[in-house]
Protein backbone atom coordinates (compact mmCIF):
# COMPACT_ATOMS: atom_id res chain seq x y z
CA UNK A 1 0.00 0.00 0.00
CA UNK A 2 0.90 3.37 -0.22
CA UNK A 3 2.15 5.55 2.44
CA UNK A 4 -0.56 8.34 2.37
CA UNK A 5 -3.58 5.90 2.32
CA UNK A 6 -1.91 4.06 5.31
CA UNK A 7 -1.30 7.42 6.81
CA UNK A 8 -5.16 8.02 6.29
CA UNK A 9 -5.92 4.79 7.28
CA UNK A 10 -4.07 5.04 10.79
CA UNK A 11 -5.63 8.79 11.13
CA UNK A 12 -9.38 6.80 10.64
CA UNK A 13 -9.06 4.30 12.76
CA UNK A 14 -7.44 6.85 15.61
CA UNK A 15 -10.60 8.60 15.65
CA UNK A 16 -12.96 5.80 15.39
CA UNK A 17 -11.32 4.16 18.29
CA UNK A 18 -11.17 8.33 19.97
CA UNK A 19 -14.61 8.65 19.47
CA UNK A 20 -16.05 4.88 20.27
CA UNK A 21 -14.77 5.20 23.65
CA UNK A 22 -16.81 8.71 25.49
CA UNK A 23 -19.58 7.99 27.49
CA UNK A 24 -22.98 8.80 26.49
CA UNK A 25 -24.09 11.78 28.38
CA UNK A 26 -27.60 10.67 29.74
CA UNK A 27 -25.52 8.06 31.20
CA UNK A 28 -22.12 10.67 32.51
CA UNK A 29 -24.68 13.51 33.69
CA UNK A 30 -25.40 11.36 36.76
CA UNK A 31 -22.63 9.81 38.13
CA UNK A 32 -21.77 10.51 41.33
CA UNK A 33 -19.85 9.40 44.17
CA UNK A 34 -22.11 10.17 46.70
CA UNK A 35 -25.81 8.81 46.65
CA UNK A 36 -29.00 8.88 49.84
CA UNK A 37 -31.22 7.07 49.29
CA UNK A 38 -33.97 5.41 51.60
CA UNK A 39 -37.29 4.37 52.20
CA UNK A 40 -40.14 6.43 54.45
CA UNK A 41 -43.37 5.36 56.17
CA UNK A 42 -45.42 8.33 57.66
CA UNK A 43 -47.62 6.26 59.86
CA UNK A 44 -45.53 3.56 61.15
CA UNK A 45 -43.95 2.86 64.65
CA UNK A 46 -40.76 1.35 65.34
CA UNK A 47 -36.68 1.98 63.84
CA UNK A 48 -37.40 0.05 60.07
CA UNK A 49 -40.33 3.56 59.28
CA UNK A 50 -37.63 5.41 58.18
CA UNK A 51 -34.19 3.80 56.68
CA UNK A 52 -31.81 6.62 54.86
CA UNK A 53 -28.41 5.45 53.32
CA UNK A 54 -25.44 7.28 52.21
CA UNK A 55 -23.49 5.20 49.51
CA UNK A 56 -19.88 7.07 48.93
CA UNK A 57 -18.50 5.64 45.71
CA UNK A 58 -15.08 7.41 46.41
CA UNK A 59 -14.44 6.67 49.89
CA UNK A 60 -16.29 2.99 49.25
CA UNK A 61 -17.86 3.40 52.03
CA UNK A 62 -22.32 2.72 53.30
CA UNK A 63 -23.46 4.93 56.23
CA UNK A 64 -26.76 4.61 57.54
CA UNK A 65 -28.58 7.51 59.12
CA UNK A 66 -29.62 7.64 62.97
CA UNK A 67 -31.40 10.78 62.95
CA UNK A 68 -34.36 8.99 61.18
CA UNK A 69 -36.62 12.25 60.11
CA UNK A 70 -39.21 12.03 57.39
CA UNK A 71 -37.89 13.41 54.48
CA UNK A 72 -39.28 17.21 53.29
CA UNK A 73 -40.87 17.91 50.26
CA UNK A 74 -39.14 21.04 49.58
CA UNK A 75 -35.39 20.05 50.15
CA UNK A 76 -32.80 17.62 50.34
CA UNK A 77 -32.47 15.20 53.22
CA UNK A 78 -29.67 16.00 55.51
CA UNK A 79 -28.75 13.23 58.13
CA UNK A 80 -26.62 11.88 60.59
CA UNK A 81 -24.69 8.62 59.63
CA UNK A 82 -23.00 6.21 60.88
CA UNK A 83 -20.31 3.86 59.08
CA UNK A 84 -21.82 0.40 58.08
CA UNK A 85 -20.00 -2.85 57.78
CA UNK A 86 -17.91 -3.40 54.16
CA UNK A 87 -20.16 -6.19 52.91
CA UNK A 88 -23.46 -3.85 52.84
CA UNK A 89 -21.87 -1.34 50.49
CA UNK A 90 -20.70 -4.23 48.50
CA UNK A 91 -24.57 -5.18 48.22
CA UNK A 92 -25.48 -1.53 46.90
CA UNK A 93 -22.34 -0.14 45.20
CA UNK A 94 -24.00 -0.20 41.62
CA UNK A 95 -27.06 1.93 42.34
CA UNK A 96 -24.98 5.20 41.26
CA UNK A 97 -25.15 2.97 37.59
CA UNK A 98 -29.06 2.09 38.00
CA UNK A 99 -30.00 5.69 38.03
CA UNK A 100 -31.95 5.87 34.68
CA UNK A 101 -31.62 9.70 32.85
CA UNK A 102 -35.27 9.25 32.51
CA UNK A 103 -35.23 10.25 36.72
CA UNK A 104 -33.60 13.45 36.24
CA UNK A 105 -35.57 14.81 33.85
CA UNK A 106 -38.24 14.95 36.79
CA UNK A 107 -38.03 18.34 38.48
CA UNK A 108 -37.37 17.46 42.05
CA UNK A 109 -39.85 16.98 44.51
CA UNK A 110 -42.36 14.04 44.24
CA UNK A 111 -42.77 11.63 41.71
CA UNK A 112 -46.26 10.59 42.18
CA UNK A 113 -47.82 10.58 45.56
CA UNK A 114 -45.25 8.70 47.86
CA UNK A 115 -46.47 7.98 51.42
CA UNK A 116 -50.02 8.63 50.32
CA UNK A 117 -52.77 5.65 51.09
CA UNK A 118 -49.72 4.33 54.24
CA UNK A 119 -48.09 3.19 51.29
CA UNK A 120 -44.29 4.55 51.59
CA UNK A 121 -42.09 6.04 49.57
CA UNK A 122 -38.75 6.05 48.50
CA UNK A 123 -35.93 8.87 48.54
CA UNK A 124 -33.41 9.65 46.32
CA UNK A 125 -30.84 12.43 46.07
CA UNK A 126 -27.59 13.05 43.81
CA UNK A 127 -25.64 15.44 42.54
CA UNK A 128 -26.50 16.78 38.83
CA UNK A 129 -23.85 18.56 37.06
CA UNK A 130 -22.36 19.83 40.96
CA UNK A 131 -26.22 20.67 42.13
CA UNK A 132 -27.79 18.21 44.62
CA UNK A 133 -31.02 16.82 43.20
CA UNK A 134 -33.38 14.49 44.87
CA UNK A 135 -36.98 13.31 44.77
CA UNK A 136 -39.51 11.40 46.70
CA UNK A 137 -41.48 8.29 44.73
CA UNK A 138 -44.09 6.76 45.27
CA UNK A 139 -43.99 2.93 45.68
CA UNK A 140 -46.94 2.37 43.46
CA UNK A 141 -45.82 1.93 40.38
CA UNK A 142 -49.08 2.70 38.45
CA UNK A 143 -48.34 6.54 39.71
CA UNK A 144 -44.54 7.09 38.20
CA UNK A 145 -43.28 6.59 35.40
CA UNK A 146 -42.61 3.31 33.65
CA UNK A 147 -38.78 4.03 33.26
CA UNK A 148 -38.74 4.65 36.88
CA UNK A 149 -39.69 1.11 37.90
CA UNK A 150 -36.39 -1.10 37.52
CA UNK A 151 -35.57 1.61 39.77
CA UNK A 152 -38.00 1.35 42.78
CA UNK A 153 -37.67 -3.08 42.45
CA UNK A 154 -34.11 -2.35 42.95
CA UNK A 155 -34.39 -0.24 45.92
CA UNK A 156 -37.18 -2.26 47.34
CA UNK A 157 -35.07 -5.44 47.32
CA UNK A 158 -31.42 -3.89 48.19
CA UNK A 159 -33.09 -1.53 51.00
CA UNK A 160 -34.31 -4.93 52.54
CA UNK A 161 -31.08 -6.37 52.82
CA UNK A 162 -29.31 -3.72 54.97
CA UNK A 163 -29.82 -3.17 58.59
């Protein structure tokens, strides 16, 4: 072959293999390193009404919160944690991945009417592009959004497993 279509040939595949490789960005826009997330029962006695995790992707590290306080509508939850054992983050340490792009497209706030009916909801807060997002769902899944429901099976089951 000849040196200048080998030449071009080298420059296409360089920026095939360039370009192949970059995240998509529904997918980038949402990682984090830190996620809360939780489950909340308004009327409900005893300590399992009101579980709140922080995951820390970074620092590979699960803390659960003690100050158990039903989360507000209007802003973010802030807690009080405690470190938890190395085997329960190992149980949620994908959730940062499970977040779908569908979830922040939701202005936050609720996402259907969580805790309505004694039925619960679930809590989930992240940070967007450096701002801290989160929302409350419902945990009927004929009032969110269908995208939204991998989600809430997967916290359902993994918030079950932690203390």
């Amino acid at each position: 072959m000849r040196p200048s279509l080998l030449l071009l040939l080298a420059g296409l595949l360089t920026i095939s293999l360039a370009t192949s490789c970059k995240k998509d960005a529904d997918s980038a826009s949402h990682e984090t390193s830190e996620l809360v997330f939780g489950q909340f029962y308004g009327f409900c006695a005893g300590e399992r009404c009101i579980e709140i995790y922080r995951l820390n992707t970074d620092a590979g590290t699960l803390e659960e919160d003690t100050a158990d306080r039903y989360p507000h509508l209007a802003q973010a939850y802030t807690g009080q944690y405690i470190p938890l054992a190395a085997s329960y983050y190992a149980q949620v340490r994908d959730l940062p991945q499970l977040i779908p792009a569908q979830l922040l497209q939701q202005p936050d706030g609720t996402i259907g009417t969580p805790d309505a009916a004694d039925g619960g909801g679930y809590y989930v807060s992240l940070f967007d592009n450096g701002t801290r997002r989160f929302w409350l769902i419902d945990t009927q899944k004929n009032n969110i959004p269908d995208a939204l429901h991998p989600l809430v099976d997967t916290l359902r089951v993994r918030i079950q497993r932690l203390p």
